[in-house]
N, C-alpha and C. Protein backbone atom coordinates (compact mmCIF):
# COMPACT_ATOMS: atom_id res chain seq x y z
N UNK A 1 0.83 -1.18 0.00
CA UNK A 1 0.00 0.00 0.00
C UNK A 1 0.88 1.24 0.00
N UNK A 2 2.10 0.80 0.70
CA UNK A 2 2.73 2.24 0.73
C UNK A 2 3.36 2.52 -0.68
N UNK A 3 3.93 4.19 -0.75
CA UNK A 3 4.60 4.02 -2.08
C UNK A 3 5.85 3.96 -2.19
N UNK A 4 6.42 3.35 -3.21
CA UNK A 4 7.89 2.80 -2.98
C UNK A 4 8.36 4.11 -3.80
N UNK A 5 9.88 4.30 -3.47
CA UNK A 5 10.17 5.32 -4.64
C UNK A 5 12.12 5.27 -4.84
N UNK A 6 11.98 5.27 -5.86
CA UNK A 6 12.96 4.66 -6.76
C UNK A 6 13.55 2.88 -6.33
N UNK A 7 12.40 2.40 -6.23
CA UNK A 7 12.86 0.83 -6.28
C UNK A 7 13.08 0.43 -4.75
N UNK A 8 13.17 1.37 -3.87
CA UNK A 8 13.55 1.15 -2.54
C UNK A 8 12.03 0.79 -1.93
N UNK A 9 11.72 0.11 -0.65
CA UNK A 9 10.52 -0.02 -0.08
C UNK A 9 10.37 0.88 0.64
N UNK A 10 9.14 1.37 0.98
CA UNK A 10 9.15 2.61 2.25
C UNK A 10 9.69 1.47 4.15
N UNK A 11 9.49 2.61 4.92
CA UNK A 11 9.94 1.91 6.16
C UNK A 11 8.89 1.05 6.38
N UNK A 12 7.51 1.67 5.85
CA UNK A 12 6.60 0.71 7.09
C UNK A 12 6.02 -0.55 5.86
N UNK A 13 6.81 -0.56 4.70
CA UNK A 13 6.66 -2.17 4.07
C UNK A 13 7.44 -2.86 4.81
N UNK A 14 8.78 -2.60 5.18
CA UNK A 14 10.21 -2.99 5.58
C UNK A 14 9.85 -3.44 7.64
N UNK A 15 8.56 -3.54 8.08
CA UNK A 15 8.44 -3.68 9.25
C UNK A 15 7.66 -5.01 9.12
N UNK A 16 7.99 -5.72 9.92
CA UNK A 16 7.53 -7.26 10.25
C UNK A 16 6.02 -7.14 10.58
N UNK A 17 5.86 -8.56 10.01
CA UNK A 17 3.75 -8.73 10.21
C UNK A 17 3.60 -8.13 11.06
N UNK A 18 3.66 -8.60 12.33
CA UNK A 18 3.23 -8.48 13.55
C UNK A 18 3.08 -6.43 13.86
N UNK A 19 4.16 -6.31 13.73
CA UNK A 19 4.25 -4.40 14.14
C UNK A 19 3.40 -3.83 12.98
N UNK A 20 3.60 -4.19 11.81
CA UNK A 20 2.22 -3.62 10.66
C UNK A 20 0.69 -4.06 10.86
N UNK A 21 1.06 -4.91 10.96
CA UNK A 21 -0.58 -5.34 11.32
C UNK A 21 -0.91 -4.47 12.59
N UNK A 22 -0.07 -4.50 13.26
CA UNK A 22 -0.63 -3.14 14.65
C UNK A 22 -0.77 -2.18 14.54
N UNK A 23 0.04 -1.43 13.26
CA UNK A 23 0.55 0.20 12.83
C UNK A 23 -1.03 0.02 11.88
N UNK A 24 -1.72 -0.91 11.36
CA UNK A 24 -2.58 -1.04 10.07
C UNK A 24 -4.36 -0.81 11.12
N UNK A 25 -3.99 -1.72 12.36
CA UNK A 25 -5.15 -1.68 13.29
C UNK A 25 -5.40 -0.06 14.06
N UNK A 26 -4.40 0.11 14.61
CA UNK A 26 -4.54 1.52 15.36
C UNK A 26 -4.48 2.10 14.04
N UNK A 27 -4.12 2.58 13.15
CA UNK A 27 -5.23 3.56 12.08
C UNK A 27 -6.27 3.52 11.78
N UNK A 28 -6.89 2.39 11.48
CA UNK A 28 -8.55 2.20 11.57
C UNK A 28 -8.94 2.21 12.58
N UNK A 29 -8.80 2.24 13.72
CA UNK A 29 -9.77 2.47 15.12
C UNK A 29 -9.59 3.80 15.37
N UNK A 30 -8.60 4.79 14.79
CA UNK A 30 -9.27 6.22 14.82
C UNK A 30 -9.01 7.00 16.21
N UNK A 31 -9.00 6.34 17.45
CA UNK A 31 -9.29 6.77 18.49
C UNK A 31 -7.75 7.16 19.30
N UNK A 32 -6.84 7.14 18.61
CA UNK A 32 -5.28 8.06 18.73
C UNK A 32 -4.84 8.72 17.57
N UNK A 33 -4.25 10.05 18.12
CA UNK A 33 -3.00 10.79 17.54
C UNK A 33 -2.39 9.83 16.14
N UNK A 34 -1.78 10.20 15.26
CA UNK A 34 -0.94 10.06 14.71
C UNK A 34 0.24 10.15 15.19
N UNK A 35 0.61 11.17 16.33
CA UNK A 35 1.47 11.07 17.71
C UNK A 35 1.95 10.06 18.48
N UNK A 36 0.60 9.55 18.54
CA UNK A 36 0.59 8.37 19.69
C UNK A 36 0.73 7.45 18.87
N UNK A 37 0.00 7.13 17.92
CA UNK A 37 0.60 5.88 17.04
C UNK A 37 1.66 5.86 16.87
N UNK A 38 2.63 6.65 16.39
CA UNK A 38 4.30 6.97 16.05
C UNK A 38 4.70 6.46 17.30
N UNK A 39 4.39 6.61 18.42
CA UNK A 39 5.30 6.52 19.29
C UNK A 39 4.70 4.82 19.72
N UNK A 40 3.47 4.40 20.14
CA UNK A 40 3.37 3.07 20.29
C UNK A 40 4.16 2.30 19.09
N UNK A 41 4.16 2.31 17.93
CA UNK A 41 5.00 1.57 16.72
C UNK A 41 6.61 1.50 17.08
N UNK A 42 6.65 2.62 16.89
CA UNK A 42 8.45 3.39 17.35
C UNK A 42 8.70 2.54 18.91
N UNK A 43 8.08 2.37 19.69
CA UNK A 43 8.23 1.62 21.01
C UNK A 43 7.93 -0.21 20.63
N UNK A 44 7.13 -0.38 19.82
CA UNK A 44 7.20 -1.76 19.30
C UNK A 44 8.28 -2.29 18.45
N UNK A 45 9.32 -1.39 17.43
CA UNK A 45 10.07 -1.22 16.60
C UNK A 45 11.52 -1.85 17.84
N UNK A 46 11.72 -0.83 18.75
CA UNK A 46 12.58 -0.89 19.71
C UNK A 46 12.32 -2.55 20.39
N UNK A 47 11.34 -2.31 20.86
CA UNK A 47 10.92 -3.75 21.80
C UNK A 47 11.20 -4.81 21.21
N UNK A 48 11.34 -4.68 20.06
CA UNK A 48 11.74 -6.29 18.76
C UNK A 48 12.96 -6.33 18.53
N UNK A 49 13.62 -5.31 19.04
CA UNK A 49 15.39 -5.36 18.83
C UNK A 49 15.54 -5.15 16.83
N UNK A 50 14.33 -4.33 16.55
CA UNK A 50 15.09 -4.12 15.08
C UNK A 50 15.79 -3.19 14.52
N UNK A 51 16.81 -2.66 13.93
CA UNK A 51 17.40 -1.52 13.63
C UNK A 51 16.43 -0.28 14.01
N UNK A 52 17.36 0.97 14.65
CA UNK A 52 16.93 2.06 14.83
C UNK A 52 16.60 2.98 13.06
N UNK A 53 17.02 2.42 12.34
CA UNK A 53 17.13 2.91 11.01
C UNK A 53 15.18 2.69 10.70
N UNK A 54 14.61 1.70 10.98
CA UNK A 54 13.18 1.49 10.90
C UNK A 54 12.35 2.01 11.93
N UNK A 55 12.46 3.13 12.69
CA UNK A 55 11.85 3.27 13.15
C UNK A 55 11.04 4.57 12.19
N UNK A 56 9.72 4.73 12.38
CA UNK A 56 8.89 5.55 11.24
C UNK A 56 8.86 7.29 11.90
N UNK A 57 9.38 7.81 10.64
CA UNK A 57 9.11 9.22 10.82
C UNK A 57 7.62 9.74 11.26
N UNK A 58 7.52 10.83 11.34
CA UNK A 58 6.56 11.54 11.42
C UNK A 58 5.53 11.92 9.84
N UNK A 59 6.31 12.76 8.83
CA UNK A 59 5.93 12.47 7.73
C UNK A 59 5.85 11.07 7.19
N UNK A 60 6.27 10.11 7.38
CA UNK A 60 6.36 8.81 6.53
C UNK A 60 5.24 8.22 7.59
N UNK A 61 4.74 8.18 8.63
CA UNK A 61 3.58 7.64 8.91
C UNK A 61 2.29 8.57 8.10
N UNK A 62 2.57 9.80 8.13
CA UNK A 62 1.47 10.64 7.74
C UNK A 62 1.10 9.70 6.25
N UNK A 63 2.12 10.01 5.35
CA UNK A 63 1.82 9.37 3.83
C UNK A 63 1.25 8.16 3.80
N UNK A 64 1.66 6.97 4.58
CA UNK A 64 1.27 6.25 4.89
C UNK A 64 -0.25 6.02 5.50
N UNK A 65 -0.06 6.72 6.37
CA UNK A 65 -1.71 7.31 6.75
C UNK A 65 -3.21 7.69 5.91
N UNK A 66 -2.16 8.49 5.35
CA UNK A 66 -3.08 9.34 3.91
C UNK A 66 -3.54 7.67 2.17
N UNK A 67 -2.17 7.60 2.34
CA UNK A 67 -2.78 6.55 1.35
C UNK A 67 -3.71 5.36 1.81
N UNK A 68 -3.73 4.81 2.88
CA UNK A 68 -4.38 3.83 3.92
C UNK A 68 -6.01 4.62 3.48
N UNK A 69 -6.09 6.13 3.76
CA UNK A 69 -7.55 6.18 4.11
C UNK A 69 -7.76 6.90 2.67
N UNK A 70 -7.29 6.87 1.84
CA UNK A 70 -7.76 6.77 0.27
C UNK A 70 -8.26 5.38 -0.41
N UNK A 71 -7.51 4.51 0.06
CA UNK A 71 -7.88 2.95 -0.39
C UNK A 71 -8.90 3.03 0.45
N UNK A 72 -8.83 3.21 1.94
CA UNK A 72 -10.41 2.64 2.40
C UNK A 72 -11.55 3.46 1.72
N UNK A 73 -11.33 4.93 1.26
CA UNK A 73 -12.23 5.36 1.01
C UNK A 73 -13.02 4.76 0.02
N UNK A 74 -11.79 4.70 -1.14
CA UNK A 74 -12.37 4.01 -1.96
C UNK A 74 -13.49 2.61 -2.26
N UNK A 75 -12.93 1.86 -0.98
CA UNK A 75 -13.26 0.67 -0.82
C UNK A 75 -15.11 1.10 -0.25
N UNK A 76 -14.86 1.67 0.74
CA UNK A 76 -16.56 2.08 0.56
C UNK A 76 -17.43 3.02 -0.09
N UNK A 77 -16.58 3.81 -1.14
CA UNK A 77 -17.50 4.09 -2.16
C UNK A 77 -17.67 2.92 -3.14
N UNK A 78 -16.83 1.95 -3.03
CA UNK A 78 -17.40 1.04 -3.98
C UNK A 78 -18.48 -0.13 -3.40
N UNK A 79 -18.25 0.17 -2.00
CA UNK A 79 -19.34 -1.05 -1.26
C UNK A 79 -21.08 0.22 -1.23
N UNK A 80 -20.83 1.28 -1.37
CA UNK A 80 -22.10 2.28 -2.05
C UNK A 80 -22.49 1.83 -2.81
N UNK A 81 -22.16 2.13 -3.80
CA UNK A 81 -22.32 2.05 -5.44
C UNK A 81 -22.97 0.42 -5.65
N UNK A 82 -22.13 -0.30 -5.34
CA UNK A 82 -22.37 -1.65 -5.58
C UNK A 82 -24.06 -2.29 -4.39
N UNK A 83 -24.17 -1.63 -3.55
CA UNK A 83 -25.47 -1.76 -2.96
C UNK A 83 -26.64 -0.72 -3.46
N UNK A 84 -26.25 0.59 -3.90
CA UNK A 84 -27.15 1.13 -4.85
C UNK A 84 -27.64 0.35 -6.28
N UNK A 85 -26.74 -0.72 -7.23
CA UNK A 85 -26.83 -1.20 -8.30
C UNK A 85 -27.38 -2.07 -7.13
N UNK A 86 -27.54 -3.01 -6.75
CA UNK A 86 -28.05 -4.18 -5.96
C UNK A 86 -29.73 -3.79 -5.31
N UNK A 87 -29.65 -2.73 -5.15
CA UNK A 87 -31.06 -2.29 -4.93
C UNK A 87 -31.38 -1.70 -6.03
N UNK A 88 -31.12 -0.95 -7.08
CA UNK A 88 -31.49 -0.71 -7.84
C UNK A 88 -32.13 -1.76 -9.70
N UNK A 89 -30.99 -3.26 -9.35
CA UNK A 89 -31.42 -4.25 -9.99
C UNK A 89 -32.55 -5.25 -9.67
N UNK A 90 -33.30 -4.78 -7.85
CA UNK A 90 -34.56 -4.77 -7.41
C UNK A 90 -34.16 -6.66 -6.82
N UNK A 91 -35.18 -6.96 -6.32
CA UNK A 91 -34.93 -8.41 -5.00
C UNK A 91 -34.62 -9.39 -5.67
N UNK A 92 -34.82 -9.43 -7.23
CA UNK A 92 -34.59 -10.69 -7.40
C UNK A 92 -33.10 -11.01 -7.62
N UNK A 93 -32.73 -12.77 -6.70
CA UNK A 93 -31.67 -12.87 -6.52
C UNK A 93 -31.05 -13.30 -7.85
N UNK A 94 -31.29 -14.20 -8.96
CA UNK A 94 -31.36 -14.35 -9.81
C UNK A 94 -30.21 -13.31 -10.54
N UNK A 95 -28.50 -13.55 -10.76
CA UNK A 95 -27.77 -12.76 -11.34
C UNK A 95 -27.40 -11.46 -10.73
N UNK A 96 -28.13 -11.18 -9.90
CA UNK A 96 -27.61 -9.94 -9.48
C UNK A 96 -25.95 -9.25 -8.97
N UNK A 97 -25.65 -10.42 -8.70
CA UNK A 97 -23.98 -10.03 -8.80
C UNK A 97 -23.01 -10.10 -10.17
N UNK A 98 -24.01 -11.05 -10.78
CA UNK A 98 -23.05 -10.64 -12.44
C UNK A 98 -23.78 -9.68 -13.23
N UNK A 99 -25.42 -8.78 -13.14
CA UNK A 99 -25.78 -7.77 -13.68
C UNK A 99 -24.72 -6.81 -13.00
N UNK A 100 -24.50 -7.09 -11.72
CA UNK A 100 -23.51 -6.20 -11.10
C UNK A 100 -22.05 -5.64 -11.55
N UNK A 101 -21.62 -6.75 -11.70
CA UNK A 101 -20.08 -6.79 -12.07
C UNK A 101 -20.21 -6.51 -13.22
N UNK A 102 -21.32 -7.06 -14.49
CA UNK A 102 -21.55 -6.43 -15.87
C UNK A 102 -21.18 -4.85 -15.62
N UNK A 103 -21.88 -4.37 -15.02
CA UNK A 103 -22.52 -2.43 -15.01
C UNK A 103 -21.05 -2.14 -14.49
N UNK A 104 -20.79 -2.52 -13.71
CA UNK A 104 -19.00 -1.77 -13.04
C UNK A 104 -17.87 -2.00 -13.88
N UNK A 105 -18.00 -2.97 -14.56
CA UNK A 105 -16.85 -3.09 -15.82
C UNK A 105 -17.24 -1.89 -17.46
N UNK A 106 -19.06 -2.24 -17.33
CA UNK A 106 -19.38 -1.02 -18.55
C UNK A 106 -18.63 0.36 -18.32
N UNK A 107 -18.84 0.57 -16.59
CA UNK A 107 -19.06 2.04 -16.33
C UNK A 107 -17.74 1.95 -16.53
N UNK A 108 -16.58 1.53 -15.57
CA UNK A 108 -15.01 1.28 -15.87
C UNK A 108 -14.92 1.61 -16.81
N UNK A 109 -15.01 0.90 -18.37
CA UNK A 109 -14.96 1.38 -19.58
C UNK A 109 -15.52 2.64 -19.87
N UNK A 110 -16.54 2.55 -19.62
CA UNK A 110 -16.83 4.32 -20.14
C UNK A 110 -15.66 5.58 -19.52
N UNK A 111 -15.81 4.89 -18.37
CA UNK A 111 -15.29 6.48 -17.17
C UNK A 111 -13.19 6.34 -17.80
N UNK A 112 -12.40 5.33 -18.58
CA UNK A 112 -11.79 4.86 -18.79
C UNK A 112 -11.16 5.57 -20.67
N UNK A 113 -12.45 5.14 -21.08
CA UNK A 113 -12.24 5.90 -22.70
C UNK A 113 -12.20 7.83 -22.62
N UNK A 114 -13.56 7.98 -21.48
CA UNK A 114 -13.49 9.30 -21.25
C UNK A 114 -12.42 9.86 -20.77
N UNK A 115 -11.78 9.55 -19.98
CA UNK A 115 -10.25 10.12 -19.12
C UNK A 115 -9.60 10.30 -20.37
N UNK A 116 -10.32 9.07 -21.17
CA UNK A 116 -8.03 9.02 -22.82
C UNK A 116 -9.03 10.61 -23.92
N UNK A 117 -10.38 10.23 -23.56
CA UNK A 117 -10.43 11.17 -24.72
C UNK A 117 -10.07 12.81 -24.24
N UNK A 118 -10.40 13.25 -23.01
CA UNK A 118 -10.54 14.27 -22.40
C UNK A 118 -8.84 14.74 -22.21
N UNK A 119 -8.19 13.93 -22.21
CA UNK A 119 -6.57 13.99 -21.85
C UNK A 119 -6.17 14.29 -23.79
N UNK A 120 -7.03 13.79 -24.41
CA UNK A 120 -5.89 14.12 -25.93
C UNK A 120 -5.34 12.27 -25.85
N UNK A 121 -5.63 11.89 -25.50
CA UNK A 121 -4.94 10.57 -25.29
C UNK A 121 -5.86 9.73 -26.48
N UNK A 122 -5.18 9.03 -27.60
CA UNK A 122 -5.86 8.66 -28.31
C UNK A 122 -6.15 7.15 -27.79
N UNK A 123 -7.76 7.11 -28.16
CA UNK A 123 -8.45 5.39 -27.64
C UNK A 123 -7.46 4.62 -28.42
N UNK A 124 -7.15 3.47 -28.13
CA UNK A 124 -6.39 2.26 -29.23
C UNK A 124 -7.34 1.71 -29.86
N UNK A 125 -7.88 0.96 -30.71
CA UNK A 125 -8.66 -0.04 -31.02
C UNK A 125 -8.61 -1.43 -30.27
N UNK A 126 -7.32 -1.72 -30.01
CA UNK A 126 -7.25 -3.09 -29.37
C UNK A 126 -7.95 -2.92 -27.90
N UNK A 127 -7.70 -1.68 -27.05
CA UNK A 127 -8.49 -1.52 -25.99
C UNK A 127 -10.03 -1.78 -25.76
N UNK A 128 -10.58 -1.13 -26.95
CA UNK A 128 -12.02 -0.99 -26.80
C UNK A 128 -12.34 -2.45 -27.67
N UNK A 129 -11.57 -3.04 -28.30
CA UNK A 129 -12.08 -5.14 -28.37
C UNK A 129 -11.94 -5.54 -27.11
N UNK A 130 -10.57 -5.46 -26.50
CA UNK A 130 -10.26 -6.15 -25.04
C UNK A 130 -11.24 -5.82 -24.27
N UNK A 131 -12.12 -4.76 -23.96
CA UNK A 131 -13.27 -4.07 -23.01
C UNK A 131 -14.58 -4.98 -23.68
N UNK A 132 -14.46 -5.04 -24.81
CA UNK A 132 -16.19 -5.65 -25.40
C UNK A 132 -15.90 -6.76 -25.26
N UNK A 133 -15.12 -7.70 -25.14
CA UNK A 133 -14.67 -8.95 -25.50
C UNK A 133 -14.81 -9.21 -23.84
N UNK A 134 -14.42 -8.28 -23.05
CA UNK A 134 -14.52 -9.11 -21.66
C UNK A 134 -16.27 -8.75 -21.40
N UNK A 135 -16.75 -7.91 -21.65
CA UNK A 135 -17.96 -7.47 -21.09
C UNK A 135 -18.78 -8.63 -21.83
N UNK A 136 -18.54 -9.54 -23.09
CA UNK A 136 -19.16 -10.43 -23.54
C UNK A 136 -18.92 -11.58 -23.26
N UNK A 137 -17.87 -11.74 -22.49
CA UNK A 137 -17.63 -12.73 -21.95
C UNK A 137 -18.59 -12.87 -20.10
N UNK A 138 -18.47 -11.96 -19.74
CA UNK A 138 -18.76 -11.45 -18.54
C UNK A 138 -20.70 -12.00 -18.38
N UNK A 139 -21.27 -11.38 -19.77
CA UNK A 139 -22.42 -11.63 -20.03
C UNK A 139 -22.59 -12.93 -20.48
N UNK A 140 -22.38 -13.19 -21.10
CA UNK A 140 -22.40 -14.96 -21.59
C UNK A 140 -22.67 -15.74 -19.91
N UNK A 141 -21.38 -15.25 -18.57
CA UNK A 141 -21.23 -16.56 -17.71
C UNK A 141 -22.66 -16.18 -16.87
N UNK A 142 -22.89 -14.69 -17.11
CA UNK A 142 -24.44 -14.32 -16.04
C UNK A 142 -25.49 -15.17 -16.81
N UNK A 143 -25.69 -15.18 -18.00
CA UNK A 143 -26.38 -15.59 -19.05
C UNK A 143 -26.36 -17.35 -18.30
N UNK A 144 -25.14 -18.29 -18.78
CA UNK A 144 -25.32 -19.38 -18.20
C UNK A 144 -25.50 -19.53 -16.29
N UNK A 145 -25.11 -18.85 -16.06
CA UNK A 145 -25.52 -18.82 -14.02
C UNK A 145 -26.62 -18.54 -14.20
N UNK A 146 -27.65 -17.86 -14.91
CA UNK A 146 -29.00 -17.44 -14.75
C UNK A 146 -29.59 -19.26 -14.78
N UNK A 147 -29.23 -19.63 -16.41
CA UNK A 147 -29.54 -20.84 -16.93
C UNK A 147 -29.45 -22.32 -15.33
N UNK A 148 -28.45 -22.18 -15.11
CA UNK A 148 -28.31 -23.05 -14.14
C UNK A 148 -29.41 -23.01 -12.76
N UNK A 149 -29.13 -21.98 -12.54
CA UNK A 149 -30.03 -21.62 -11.10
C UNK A 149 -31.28 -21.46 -11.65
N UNK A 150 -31.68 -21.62 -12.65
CA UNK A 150 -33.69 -21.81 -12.92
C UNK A 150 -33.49 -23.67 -13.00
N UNK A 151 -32.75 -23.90 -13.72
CA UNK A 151 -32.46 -25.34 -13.49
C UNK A 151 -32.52 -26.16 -12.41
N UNK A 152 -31.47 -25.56 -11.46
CA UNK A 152 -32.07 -26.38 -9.89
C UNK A 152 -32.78 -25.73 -9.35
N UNK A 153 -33.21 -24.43 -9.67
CA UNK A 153 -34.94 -24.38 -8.61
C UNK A 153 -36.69 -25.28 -9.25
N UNK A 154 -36.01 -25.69 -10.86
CA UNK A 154 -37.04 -26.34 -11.37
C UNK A 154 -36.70 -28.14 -11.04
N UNK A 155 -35.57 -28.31 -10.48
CA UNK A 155 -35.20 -29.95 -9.60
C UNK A 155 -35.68 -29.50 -8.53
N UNK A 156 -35.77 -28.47 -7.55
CA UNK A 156 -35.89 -28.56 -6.38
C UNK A 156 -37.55 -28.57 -6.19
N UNK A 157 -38.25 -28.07 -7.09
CA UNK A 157 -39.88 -27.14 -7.11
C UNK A 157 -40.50 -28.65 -8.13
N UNK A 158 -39.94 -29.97 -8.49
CA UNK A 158 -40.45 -31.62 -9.11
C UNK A 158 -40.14 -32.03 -7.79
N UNK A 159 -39.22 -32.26 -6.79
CA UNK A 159 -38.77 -32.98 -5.97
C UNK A 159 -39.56 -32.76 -4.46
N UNK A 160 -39.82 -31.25 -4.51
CA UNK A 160 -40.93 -31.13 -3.51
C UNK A 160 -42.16 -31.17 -3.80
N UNK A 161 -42.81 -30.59 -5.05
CA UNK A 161 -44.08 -31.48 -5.55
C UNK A 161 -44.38 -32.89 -5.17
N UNK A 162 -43.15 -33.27 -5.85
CA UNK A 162 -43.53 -34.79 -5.62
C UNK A 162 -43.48 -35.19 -4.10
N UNK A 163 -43.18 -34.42 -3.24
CA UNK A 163 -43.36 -35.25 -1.87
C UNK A 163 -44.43 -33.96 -1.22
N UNK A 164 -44.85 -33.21 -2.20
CA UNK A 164 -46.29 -32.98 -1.48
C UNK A 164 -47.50 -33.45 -2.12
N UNK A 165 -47.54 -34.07 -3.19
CA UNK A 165 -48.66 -34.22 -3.85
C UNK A 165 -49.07 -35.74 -3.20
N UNK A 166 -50.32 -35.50 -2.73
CA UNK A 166 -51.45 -36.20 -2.05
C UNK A 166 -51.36 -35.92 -0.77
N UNK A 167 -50.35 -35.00 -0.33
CA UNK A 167 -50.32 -35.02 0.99
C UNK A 167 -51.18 -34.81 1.81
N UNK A 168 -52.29 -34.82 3.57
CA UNK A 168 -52.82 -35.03 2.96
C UNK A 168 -53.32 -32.82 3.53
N UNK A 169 -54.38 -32.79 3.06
CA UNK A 169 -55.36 -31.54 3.09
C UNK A 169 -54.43 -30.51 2.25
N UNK A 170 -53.69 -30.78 1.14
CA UNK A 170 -52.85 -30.01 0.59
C UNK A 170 -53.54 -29.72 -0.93
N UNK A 171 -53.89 -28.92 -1.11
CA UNK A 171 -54.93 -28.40 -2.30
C UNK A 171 -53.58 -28.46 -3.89
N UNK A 172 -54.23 -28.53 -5.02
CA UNK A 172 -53.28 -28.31 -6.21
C UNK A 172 -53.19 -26.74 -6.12
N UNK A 173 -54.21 -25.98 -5.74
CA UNK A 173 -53.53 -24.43 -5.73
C UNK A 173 -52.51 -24.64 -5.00
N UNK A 174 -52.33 -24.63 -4.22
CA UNK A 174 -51.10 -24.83 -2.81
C UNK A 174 -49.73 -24.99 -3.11
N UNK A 175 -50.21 -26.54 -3.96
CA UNK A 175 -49.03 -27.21 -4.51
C UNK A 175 -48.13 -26.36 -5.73
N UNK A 176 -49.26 -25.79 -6.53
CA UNK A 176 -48.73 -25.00 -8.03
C UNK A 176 -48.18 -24.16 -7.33
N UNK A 177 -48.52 -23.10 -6.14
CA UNK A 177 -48.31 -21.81 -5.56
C UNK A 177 -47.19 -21.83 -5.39
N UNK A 178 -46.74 -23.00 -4.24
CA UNK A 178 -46.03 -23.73 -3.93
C UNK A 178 -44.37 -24.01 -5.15
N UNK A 179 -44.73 -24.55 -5.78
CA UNK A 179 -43.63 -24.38 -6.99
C UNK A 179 -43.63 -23.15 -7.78
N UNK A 180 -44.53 -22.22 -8.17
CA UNK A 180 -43.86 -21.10 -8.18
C UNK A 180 -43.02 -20.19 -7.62
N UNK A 181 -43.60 -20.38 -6.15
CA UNK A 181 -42.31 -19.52 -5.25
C UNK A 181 -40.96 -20.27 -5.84
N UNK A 182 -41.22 -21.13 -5.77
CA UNK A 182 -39.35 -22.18 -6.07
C UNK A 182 -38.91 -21.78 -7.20
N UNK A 183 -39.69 -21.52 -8.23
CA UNK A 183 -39.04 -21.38 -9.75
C UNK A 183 -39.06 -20.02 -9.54
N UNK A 184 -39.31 -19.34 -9.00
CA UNK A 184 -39.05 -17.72 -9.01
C UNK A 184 -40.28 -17.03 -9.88
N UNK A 185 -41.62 -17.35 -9.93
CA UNK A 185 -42.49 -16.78 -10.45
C UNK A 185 -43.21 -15.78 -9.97
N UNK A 186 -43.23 -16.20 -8.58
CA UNK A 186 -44.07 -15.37 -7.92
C UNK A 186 -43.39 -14.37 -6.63
């Protein structure tokens, strides 16, 4: 996550699981200093007997800091977006994560050609096959996952028919009703 620059790692790639994973926790819990984190890390750094050369600046936690809560940001504008398309592709479960992943790869592409055109950056041709070629590929596997999952809700909606039919005070409305919920009709 951090950024490397000229081929070298920053300090806090160069720090063992254990002290990153702690330096990675106390930034998401929010509830200390950037102060105090420096100095709990910097006191964990010491306590491990590892070179004084790793112990983390002040600026180099900040950057570190800063890029940490750009990725998270990101990460929940995309857990937004992706529950807006999820409510917006409405209850049925039926594909909704590959109509999903369809629309975020379209938009990708769009928001993607727009940046090259807006920059002077000329589109390639091979780009915009590689983009249709995956988005048709993408559609094809929702296309067969749709196919499959009407498939076993129409094994599952014969298999419980058949062990309700004659049962007994169980009406054929009941029963039909009954297998429509399963096949997704109703």
């Amino acid at each position: 996550m951090s950024k490397k620059t000229r081929g070298k790692p920053s300090k806090v790639d160069q720090l063992p699981g254990q002290i990153k994973v702690r330096l990675d926790k106390l930034l998401r819990d929010g509830r200390l200093t950037q102060t105090d984190i420096l100095e709990q890390v910097n006191q964990a750094i010491n306590a491990s007997g590892l070179p004084e050369e790793l112990q983390l600046s002040r600026s180099g936690l900040n950057r570190y800091a800063t890029s940490m809560e750009t990725v998270g940001q990101r990460i929940r504008e995309a857990r937004a977006v992706s529950d807006q398309w999820i409510a917006k592709l409405g209850t049925e479960p039926t594909g909704e994560v590959s109509q999903l992943l369809i629309e975020m790869v379209r938009t990708l592409a769009f928001d993607q050609v727009l940046k090259m055109s807006d920059s002077g950056e000329a589109v390639e041709p091979k780009m915009l096959k590689d983009l249709s070629h995956a988005i048709e590929r993408l559609e094809r596997a929702a296309i067969e996952s749709t196919k499959r999952e009407i498939e076993i809700r129409k094994r599952i909606a014969e298999e419980v028919g058949n062990d309700l039919h004659g049962a007994d005070g169980m009406s054929e409305e009941l029963e039909s009703r009954i297998r429509g919920i399963l096949l997704g009709k109703e």
